[in-house]
Structure formats: structure tokens, C-alpha cells
Protein backbone atom coordinates (compact mmCIF):
# COMPACT_ATOMS: atom_id res chain seq x y z
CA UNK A 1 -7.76 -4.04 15.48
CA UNK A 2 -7.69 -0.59 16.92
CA UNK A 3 -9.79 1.85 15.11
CA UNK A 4 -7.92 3.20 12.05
CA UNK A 5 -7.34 7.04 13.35
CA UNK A 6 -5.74 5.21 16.06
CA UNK A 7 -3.37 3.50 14.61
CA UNK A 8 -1.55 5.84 12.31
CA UNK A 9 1.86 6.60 13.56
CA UNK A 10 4.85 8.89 11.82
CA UNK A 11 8.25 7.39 10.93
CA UNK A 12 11.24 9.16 10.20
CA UNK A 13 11.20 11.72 7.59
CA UNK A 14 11.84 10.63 3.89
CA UNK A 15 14.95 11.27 1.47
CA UNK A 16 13.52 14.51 0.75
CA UNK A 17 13.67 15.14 4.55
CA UNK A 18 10.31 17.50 4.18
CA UNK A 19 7.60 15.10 4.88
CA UNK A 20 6.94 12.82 7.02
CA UNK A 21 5.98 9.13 5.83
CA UNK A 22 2.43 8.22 7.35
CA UNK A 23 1.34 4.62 7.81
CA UNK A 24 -1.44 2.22 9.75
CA UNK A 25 0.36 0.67 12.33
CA UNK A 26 -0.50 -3.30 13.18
CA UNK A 27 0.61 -4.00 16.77
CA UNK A 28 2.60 -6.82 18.31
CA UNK A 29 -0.07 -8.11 20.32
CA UNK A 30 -2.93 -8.04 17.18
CA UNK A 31 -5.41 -10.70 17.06
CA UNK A 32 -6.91 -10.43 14.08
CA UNK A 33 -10.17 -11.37 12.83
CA UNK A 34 -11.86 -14.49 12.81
CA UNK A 35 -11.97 -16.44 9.42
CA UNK A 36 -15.78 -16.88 9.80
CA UNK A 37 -16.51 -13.08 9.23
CA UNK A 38 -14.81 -13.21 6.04
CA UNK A 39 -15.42 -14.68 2.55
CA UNK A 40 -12.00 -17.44 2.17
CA UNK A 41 -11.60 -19.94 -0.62
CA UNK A 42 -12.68 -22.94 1.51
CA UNK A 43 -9.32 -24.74 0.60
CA UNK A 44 -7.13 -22.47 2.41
CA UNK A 45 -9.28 -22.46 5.45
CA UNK A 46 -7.68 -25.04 7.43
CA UNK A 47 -4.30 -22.97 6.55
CA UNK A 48 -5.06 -19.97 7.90
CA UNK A 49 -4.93 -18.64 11.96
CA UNK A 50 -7.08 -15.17 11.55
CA UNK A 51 -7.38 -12.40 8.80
CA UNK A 52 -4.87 -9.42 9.92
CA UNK A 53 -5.80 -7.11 7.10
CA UNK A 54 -9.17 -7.11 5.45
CA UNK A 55 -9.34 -6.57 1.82
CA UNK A 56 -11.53 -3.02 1.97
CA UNK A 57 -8.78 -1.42 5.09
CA UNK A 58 -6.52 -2.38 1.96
CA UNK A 59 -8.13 -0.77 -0.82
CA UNK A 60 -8.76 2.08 2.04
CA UNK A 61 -5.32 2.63 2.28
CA UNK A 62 -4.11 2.40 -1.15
CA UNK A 63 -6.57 5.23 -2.34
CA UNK A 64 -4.87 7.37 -0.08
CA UNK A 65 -1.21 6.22 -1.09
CA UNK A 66 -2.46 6.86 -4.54
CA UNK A 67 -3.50 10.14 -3.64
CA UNK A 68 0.12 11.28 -1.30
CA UNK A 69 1.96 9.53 -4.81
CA UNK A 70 0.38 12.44 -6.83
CA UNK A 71 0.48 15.14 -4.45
CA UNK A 72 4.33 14.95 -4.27
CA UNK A 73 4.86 13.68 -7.65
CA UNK A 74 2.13 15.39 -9.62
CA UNK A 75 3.96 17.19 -12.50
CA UNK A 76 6.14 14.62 -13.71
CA UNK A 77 6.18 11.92 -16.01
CA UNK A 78 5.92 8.33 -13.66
CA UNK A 79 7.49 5.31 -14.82
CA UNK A 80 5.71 2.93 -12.36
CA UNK A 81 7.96 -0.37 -11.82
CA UNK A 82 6.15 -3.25 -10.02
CA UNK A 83 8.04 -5.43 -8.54
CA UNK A 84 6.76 -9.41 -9.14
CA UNK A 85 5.10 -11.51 -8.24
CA UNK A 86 4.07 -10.52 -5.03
CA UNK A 87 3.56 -6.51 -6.41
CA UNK A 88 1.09 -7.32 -9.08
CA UNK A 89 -2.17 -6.96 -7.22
CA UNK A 90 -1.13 -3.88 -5.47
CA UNK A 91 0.49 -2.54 -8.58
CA UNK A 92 -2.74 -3.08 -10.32
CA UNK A 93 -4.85 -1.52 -7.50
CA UNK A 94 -2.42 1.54 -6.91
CA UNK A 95 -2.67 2.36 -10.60
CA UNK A 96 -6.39 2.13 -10.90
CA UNK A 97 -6.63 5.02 -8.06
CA UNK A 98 -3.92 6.97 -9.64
CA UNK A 99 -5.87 6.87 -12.97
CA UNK A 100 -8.89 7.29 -11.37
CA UNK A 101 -7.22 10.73 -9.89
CA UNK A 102 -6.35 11.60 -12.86
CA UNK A 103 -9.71 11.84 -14.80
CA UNK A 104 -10.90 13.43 -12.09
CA UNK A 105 -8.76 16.22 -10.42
CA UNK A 106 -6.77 18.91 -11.97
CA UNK A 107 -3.75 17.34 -11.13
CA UNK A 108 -2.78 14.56 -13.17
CA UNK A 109 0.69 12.24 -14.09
CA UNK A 110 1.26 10.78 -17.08
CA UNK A 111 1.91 7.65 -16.45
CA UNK A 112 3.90 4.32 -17.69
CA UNK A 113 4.67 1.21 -16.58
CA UNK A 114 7.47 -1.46 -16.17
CA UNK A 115 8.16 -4.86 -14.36
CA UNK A 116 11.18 -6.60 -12.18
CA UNK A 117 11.21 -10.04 -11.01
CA UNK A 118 12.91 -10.06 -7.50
CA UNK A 119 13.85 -13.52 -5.64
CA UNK A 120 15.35 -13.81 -2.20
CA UNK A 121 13.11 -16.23 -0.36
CA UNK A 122 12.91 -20.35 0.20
CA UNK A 123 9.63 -21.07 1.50
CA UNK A 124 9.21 -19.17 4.90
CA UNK A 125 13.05 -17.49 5.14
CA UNK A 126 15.10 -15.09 3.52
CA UNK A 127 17.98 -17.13 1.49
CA UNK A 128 20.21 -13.77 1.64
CA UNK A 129 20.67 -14.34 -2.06
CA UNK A 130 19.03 -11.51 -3.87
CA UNK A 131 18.26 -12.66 -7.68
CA UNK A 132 16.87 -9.68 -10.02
CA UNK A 133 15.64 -10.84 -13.01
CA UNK A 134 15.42 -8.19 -15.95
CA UNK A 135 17.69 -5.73 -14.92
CA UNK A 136 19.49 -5.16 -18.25
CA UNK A 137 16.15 -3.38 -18.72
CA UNK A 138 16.96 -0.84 -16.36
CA UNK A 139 18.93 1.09 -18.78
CA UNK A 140 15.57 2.82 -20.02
CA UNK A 141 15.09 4.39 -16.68
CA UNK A 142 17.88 7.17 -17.14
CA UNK A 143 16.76 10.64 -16.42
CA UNK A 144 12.90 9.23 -15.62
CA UNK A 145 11.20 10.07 -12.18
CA UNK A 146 10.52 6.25 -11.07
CA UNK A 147 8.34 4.81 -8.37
CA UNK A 148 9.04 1.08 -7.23
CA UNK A 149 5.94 -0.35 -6.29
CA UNK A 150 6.65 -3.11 -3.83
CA UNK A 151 4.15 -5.59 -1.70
CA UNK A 152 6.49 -6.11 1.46
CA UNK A 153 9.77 -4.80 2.97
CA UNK A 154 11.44 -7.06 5.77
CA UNK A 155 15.17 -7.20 6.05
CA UNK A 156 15.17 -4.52 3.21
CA UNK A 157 18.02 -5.51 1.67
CA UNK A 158 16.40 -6.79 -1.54
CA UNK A 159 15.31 -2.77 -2.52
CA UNK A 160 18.84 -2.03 -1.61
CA UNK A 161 19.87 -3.95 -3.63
CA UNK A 162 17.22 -3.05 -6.13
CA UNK A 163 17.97 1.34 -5.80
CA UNK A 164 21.67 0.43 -6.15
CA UNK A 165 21.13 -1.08 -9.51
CA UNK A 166 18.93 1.78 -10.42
CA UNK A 167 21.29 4.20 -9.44
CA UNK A 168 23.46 3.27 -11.73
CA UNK A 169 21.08 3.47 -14.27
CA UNK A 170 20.86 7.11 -13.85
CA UNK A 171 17.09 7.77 -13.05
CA UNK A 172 16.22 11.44 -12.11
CA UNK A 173 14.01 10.33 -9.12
CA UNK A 174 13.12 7.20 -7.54
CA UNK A 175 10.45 7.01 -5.16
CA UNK A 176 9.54 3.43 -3.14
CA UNK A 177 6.06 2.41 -1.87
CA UNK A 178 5.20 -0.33 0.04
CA UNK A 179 2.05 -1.85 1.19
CA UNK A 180 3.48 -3.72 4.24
CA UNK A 181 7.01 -3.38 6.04
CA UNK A 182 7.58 -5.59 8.50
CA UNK A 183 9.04 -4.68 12.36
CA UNK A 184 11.80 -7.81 12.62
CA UNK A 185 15.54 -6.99 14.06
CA UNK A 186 16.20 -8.58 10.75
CA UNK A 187 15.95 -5.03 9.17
CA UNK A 188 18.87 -3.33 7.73
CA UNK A 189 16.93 0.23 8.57
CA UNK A 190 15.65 0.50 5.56
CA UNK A 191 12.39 2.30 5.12
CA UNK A 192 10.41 3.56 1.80
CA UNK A 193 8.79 6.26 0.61
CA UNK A 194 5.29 5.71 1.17
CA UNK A 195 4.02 2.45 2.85
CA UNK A 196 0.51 1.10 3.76
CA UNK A 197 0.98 -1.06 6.81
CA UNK A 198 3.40 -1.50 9.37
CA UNK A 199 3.32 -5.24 10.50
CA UNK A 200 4.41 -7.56 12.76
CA UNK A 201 7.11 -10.46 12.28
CA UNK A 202 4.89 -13.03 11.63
CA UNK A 203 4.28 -15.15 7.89
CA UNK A 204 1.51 -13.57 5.95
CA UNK A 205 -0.14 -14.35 2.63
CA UNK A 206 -2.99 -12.87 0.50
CA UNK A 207 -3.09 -9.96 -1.46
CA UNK A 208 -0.60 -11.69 -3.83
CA UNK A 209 1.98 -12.34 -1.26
CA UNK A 210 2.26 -15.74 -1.20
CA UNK A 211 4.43 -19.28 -0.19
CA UNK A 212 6.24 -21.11 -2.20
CA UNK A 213 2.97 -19.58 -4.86
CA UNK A 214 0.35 -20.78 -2.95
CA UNK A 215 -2.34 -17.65 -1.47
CA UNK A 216 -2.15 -15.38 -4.05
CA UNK A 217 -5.42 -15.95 -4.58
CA UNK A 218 -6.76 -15.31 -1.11
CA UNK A 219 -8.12 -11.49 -0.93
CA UNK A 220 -7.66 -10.52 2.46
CA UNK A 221 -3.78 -10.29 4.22
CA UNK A 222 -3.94 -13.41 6.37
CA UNK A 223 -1.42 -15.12 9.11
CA UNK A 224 -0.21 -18.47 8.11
CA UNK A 225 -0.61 -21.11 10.44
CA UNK A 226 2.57 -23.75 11.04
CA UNK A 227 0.81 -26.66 9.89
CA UNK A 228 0.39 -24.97 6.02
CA UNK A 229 4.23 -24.06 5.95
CA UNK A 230 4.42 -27.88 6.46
CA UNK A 231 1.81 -28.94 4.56
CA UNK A 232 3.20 -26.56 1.29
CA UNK A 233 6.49 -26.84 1.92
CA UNK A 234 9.22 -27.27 -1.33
């Protein structure tokens, strides 16, 4: 991997159409890092073809999301709304540097939090089905300033569908961050708010993300190998 500085790149600007959304860019052609440098559970080692994102370039990166969240929402009341299961560990890690920003800057959110389970996928593809679960709950969003906390975009059509609900909910804001979004000419153009990484089209798991529930357990962002779609396969 390039060195960070590198590999930031600027996207198009956001809904707000002042700033511009920074991320770390993973190219094409990335090789990774071999699974001996890192600390795996040994049963996912024969799984796995190389670490693409270590676990500290992740918590890295989501100090400083934490840290653009506040500047540009600072002021407001948050409802934070992760998105499960794959959101939970970023959630989790997003909200720790938010509060940690809090205690110890003069700008600080008040924050609360909510959940959404989101289905669209059967092991390794994108069913085109998108199934929200716990959407009647939406209703207590109207008038709030919301941020969707999400662990991966691809086609994007799943937060579409997600803002569309919430629009009708009435929310005053809603922000979107991302840790990953993936480059596929699957994508519907789609882009959040604030994302982490910019990846390739390839499988990846760790970090929470996971197949068919397996990997969530695994710290660092890894590539699956073909044998372990196989292998875990419903």
C-alpha cells in the first residue's frame, strides 16, 4: 500500500455542495499484506488471500471521520443510526472518538443512538431485494439531524433505499458515513457523506463485514479467497 498522504483523493462535492468528501483510496492493482505480519484467528487462515486494510489504518481513519462528523455537525443534537450487522464495530468505534471529542474539545454533540437491520445479500452477491427490518421505528426521526453509520456501499441502492424511507419520515438532516465504498460498474452513483476507504471490487471480510456471518470476528479488512466462499457457502 502506498503511503497514506498518497493515497487520499477528492470525490465530488457533498449534498451541501461546500465541501469536498476526502477518503484513502485502495487501488486496483493493491496487493495487500501478507497474513504472516498480522495477528489472524488461526481458523480463518487458510480462508484468507492477504490483509487489505490493517486494523490501526482503520482506527486511523475513523478518528479523523469522527473528527470531520463534528466539525460540520457540531451544534446539533445527533441521532446516530447504525446500520446492522455489518455497522456495529464501526458504529461502536466511530462513537468512542466522537465521545472522546467531546470530553475533550470545546465543541461537543449531544449524542443518541438507534439501530436498522438492512438485508440485500446471498452469500457473495447482491439479491437486488432490499429487506429493512425496523423501519416502523423511523417515525422518531422527524425533525432530528441523523447520521447513518454504514460499513460498506457497493451498488448503493440499499441507502437509497434506506434515505427514501427516511425522507418520509421527515428528519431535519441526514448525513451518511461509510467506512468502505466499493469502485464496481454495479454502482447506481451513489456516494455518502463521509467515507473511510475507497476499495476495489473484490469480497472482503473483517471489521464486522462478514459472509454468510462468518469473519466478523477477524480484526483487520481482509480479501476472501474462492476456496472459503465454497467452503462457507449457504
Amino acid at each position: 500500500m502506498s503511503p497514506p498522504d498518497a493515497c487520499v483523493r477528492r470525490s465530488q462535492t457533498d449534498l451541501d455542495g461546500d465541501n469536498m468528501t476526502s477518503y484513502l483510496q485502495i487501488d486496483d492493482d493493491e496487493k495487500g499484506h501478507d497474513l504472516k505480519l498480522f495477528c489472524v484467528p488461526r481458523h480463518y487462515e487458510d480462508d484468507l488471500e492477504k490483509v487489505i486494510i490493517p486494523h490501526g489504518l482503520i482506527m486511523d481513519r475513523t478518528e479523523r471521520l469522527a473528527r470531520d462528523i463534528i466539525r460540520d455537525m457540531g451544534g446539533h443534537h445527533i441521532v446516530a443510526l447504525c446500520v446492522l450487522k455489518g455497522g456495529y464495530k464501526f458504529f461502536a468505534d466511530l462513537l468512542d472518538y466522537i465521545k472522546t471529542l467531546n470530553q475533550n474539545s470545546d465543541q461537543s454533540v449531544p449524542l443518541t443512538v438507534d439501530f436498522i437491520k438492512v438485508k440485500s445479500y446471498s452469500n457473495d452477491k447482491s439479491t437486488g431485494n432490499v429487506q429493512v427490518i425496523g423501519g416502523d421505528e423511523l417515525s422518531s426521526l422527524a425533525g432530528k439531524h441523523v447520521l447513518i453509520v454504514e460499513d460498506i456501499v457497493e451498488t448503493g441502492r440499499t441507502m437509497q433505499t434506506l434515505l427514501s424511507m427516511l425522507t418520509e419520515r421527515n428528519p431535519k438532516m441526514v448525513k451518511v458515513v461509510s467506512l468502505l465504498v466499493k469502485r464496481t460498474p454495479r454502482s447506481s452513483g451513489y456516494r455518502p457523506d463521509y467515507i473511510g476507504f475507497e476499495v476495489p471490487d473484490a469480497f472482503l471480510v473483517g471489521y464486522a463485514l462478514d459472509y454468510n456471518e462468518y469473519f466478523r470476528d477477524l480484526s483487520h479488512i481482509c480479501k476472501l479467497n474462492e476456496e472459503a466462499k465454497e467452503k462457507y457457502k449457504v
